[in-house]
C-alpha atoms as a PDB file:
ATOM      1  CA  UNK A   1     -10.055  -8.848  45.161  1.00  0.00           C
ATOM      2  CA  UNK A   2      -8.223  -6.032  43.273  1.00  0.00           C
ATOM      3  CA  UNK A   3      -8.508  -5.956  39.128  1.00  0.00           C
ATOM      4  CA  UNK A   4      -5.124  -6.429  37.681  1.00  0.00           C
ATOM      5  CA  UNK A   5      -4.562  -3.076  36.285  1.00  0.00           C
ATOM      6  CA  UNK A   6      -4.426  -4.126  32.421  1.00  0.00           C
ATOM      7  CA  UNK A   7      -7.827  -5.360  32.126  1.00  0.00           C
ATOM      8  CA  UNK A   8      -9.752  -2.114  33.746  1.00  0.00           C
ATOM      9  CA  UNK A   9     -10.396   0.659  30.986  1.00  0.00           C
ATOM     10  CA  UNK A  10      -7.887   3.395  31.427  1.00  0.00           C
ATOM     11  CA  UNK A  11      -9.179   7.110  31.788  1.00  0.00           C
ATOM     12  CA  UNK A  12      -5.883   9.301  32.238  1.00  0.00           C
ATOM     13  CA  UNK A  13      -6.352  12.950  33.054  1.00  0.00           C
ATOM     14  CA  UNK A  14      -9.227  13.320  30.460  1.00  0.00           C
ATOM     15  CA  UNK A  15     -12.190  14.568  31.748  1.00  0.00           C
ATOM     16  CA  UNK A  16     -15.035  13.006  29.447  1.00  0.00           C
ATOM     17  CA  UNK A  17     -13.192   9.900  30.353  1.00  0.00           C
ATOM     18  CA  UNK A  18     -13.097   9.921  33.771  1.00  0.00           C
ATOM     19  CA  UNK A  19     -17.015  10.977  34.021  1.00  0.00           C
ATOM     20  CA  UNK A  20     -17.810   8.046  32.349  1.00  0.00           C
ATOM     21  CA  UNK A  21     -15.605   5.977  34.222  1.00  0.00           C
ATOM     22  CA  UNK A  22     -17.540   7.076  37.729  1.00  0.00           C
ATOM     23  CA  UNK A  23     -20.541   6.355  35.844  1.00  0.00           C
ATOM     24  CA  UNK A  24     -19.699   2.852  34.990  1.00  0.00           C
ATOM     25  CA  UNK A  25     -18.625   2.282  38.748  1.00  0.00           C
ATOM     26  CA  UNK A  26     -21.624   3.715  40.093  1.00  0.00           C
ATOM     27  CA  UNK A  27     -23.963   1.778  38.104  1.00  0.00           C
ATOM     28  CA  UNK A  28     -21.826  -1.422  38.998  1.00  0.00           C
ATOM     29  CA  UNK A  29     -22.912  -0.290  42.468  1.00  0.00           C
ATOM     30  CA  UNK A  30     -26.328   0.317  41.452  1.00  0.00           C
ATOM     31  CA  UNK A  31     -26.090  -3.371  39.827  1.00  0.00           C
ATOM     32  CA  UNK A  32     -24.817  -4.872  43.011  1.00  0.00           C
ATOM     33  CA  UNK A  33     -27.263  -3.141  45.466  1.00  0.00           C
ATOM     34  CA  UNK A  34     -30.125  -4.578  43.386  1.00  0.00           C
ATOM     35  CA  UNK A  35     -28.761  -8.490  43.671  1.00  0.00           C
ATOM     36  CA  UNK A  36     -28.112  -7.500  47.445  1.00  0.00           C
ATOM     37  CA  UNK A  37     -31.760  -6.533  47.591  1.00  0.00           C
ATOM     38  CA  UNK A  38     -33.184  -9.263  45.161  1.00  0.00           C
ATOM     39  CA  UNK A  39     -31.910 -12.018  47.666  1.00  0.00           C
ATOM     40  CA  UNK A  40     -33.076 -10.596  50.562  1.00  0.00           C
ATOM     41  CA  UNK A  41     -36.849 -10.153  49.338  1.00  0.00           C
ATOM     42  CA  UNK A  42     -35.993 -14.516  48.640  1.00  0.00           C
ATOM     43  CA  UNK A  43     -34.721 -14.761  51.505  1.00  0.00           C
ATOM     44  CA  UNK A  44     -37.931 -13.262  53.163  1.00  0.00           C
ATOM     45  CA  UNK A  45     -40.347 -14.843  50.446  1.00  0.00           C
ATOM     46  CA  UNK A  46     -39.157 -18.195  51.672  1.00  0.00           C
ATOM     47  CA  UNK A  47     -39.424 -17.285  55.294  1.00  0.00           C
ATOM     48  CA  UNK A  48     -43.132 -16.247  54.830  1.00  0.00           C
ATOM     49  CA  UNK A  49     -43.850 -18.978  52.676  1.00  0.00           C
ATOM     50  CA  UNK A  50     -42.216 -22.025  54.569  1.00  0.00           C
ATOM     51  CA  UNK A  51     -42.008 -20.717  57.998  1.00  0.00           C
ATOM     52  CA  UNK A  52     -45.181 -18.550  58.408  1.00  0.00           C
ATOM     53  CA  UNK A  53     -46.701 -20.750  56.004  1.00  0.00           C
ATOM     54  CA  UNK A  54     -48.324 -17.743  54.565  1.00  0.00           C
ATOM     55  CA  UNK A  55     -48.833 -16.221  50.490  1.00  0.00           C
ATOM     56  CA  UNK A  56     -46.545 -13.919  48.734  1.00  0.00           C
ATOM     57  CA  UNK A  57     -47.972 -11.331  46.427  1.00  0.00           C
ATOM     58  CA  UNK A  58     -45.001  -9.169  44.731  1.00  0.00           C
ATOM     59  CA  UNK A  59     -41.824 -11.007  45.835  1.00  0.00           C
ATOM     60  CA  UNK A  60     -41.292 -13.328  43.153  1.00  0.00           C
ATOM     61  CA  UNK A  61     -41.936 -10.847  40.268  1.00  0.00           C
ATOM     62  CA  UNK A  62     -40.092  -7.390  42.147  1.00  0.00           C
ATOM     63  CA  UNK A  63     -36.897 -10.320  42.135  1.00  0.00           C
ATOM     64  CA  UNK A  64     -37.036 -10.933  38.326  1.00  0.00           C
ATOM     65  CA  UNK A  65     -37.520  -7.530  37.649  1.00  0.00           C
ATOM     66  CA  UNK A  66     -34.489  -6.738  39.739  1.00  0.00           C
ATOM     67  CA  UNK A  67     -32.269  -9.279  38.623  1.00  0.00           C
ATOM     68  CA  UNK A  68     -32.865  -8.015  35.088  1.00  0.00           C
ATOM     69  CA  UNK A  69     -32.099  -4.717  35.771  1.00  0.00           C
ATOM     70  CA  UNK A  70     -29.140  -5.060  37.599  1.00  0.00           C
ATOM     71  CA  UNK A  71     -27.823  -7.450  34.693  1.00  0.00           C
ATOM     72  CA  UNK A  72     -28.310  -4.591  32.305  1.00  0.00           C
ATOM     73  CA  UNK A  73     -27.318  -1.667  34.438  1.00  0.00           C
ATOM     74  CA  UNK A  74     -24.518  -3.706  35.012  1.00  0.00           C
ATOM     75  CA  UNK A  75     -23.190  -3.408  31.696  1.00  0.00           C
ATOM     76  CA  UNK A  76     -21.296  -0.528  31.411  1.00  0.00           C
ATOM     77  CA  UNK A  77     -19.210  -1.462  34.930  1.00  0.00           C
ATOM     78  CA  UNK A  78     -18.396  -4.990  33.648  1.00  0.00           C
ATOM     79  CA  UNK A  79     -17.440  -3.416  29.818  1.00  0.00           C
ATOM     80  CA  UNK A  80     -15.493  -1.340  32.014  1.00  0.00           C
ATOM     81  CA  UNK A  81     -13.672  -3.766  33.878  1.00  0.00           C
ATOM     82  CA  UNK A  82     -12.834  -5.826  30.952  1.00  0.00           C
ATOM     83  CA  UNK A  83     -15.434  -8.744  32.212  1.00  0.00           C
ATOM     84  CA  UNK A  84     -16.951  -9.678  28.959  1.00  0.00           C
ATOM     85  CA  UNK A  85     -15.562 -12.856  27.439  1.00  0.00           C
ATOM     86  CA  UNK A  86     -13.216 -11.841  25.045  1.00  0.00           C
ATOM     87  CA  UNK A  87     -10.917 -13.866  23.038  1.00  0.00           C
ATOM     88  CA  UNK A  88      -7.753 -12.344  22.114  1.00  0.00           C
ATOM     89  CA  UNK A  89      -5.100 -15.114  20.161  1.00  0.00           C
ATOM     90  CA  UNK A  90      -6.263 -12.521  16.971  1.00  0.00           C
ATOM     91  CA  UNK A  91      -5.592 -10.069  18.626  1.00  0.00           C
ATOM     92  CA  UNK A  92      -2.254 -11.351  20.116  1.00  0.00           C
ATOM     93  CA  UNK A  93      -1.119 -12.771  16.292  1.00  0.00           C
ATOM     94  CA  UNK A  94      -1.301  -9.140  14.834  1.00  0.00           C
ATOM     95  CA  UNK A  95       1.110  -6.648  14.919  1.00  0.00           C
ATOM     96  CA  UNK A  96       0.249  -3.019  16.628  1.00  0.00           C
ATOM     97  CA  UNK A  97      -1.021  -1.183  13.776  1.00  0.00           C
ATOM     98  CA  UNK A  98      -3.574  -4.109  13.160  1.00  0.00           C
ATOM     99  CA  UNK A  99      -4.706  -4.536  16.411  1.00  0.00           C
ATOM    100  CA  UNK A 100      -5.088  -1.083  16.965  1.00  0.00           C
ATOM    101  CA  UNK A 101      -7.664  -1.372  13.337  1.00  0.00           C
ATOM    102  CA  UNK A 102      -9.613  -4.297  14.949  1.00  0.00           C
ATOM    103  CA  UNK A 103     -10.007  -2.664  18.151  1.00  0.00           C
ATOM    104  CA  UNK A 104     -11.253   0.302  16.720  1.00  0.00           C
ATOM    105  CA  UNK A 105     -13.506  -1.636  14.071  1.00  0.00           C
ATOM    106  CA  UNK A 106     -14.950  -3.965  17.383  1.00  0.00           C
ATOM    107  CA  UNK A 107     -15.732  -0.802  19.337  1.00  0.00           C
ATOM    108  CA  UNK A 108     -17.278   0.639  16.228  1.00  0.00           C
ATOM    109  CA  UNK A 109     -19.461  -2.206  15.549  1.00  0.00           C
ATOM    110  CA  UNK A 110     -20.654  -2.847  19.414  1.00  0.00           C
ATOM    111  CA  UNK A 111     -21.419   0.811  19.405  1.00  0.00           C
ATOM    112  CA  UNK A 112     -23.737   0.631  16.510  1.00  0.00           C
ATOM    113  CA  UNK A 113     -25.331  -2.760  17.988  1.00  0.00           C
ATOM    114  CA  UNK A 114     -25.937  -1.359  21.197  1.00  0.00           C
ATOM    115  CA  UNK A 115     -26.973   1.743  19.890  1.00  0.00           C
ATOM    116  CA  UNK A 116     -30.146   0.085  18.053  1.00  0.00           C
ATOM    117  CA  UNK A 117     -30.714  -1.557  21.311  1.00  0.00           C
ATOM    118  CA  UNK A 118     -30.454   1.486  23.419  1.00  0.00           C
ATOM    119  CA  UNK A 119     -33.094   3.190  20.367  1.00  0.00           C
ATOM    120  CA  UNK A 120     -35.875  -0.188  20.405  1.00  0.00           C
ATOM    121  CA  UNK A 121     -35.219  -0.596  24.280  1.00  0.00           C
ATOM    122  CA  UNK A 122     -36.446   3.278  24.612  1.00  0.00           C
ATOM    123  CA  UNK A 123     -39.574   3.070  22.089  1.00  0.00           C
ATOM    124  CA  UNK A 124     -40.321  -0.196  23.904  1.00  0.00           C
ATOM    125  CA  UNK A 125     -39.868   1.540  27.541  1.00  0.00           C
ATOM    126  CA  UNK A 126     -42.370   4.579  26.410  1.00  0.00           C
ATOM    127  CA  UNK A 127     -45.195   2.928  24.847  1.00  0.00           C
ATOM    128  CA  UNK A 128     -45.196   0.990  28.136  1.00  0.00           C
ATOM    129  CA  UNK A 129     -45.408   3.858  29.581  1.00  0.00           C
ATOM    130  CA  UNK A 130     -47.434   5.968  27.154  1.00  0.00           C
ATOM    131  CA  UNK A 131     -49.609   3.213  27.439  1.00  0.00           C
ATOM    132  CA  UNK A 132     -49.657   2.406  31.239  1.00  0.00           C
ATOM    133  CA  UNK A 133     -48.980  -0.940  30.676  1.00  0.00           C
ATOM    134  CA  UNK A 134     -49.184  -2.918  34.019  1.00  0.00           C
ATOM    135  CA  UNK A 135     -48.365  -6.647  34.555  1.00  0.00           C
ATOM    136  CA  UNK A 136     -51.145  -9.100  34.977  1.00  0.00           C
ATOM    137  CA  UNK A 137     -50.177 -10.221  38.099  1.00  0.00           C
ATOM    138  CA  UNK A 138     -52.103  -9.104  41.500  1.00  0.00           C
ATOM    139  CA  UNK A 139     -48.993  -7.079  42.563  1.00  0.00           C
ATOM    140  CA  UNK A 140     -50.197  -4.983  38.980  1.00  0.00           C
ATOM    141  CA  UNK A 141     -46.782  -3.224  38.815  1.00  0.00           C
ATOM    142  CA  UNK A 142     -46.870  -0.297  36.366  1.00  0.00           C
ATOM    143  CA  UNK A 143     -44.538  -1.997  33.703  1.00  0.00           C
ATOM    144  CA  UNK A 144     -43.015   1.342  32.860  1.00  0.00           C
ATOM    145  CA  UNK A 145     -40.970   1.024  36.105  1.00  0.00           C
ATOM    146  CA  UNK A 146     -38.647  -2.319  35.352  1.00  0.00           C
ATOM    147  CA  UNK A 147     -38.455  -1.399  31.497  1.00  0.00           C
ATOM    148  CA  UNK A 148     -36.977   1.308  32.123  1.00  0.00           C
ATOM    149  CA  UNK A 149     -33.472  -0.449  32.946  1.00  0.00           C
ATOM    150  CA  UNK A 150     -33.527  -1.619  28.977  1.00  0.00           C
ATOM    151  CA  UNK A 151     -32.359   1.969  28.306  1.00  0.00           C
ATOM    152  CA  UNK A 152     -30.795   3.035  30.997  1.00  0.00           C
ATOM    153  CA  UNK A 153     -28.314   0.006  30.853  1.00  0.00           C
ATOM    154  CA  UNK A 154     -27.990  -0.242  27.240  1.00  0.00           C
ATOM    155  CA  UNK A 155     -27.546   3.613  27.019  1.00  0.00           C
ATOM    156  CA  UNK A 156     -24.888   3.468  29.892  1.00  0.00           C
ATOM    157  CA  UNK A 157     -23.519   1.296  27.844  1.00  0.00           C
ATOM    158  CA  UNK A 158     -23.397   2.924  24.745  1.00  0.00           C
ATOM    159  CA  UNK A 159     -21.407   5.717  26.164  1.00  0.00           C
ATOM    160  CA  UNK A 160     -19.096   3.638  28.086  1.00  0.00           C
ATOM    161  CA  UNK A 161     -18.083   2.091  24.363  1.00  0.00           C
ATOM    162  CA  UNK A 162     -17.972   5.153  23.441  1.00  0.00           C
ATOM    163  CA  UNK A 163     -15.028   6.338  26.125  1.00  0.00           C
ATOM    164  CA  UNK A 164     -13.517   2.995  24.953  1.00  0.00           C
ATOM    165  CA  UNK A 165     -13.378   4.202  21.544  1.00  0.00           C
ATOM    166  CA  UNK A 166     -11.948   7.594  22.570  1.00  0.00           C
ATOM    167  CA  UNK A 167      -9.645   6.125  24.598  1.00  0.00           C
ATOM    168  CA  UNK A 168      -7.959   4.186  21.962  1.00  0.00           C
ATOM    169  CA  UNK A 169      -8.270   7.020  19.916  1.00  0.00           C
ATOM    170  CA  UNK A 170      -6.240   9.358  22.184  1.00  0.00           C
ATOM    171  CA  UNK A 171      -4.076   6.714  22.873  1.00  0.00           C
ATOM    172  CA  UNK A 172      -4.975   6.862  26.485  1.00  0.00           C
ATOM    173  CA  UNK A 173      -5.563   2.967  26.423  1.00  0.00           C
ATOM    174  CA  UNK A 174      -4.461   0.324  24.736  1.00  0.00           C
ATOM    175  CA  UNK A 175      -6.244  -1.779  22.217  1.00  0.00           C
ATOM    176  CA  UNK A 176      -7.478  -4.847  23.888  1.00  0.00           C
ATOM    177  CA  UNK A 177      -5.507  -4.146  26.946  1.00  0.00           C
ATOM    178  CA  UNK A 178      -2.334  -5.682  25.187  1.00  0.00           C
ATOM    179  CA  UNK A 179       1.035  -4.440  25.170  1.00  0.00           C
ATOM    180  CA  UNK A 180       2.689  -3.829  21.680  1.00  0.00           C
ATOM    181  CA  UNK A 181       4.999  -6.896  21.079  1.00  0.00           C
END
């Protein structure tokens, strides 16, 4: 299914831009390979479990841990492709000039949110680590390992906002994705 063109973030010729564009896509891909992977390690827990009758040690955890991570390295691909749920009848009742304020006062705002997140989800992911934190299951993964996608999705996040916001900026986008009426 192709993305109507208005909704995906526009890039242009800039270069800062279109790095973080192949970012975002890349850690969709990232995002997708670990739900491909999560539901095969079900599909094989069950197959153990109810066909071979037999225990599983690290299945059930390794797919949590993997669908969390590809949740929040998916972040940056789905901010890119618009995929948030967004409202936009503001947005649609203001004129150019005032949309173009919100947009850039919304970007502004999720940057600094995500920004604290992408700060605590780093402290929290090295004092796991610092700490060798390991779960208290018998699979005893070093916790260090899955925490690690708090950053890494919030901060790929963070700088896809951050293209957003120079993007409007430059004028390269649009804000919201709306023509001017």
């Amino acid at each position: 299914m192709k993305v109507h063109e208005a909704t995906v973030a526009h890039s242009g010729r800039n270069p800062f831009l279109r790095v973080v564009a192949a970012i975002s896509t890349l850690a969709g891909w990232c995002s997708a390979a670990m739900i491909v992977t999560a539901v095969a390690i079900t599909c094989q827990m069950i197959f153990i479990r109810f066909v071979l009758n037999g225990s599983t040690i690290w299945q059930t955890e390794a797919v949590v841990y993997l669908v969390i991570a590809a949740t929040l390295v998916g972040l940056p691909y789905v901010q890119r492709q618009r995929g948030h749920v967004n409202v936009d009848l503001v947005p649609l009742a203001l004129g150019p000039r005032a949309r173009l304020w919100l947009a850039v006062m919304t970007l502004s705002v999720s940057i600094l949110i995500v920004g604290v997140m992408f700060v605590y989800g780093y402290e929290f992911w090295h004092f796991a680590w610092a700490r060798g934190w390991r779960s208290d299951t018998v699979w005893g993964v070093k916790l260090w390992i899955p925490y690690l996608s708090i950053p890494v999705g919030f901060g790929l996040l963070l700088l896809q906002l951050v293209a957003d916001l120079v993007a409007l900026i430059l004028r390269v986008d649009r804000p919201f994705g709306l023509e001017d009426i």
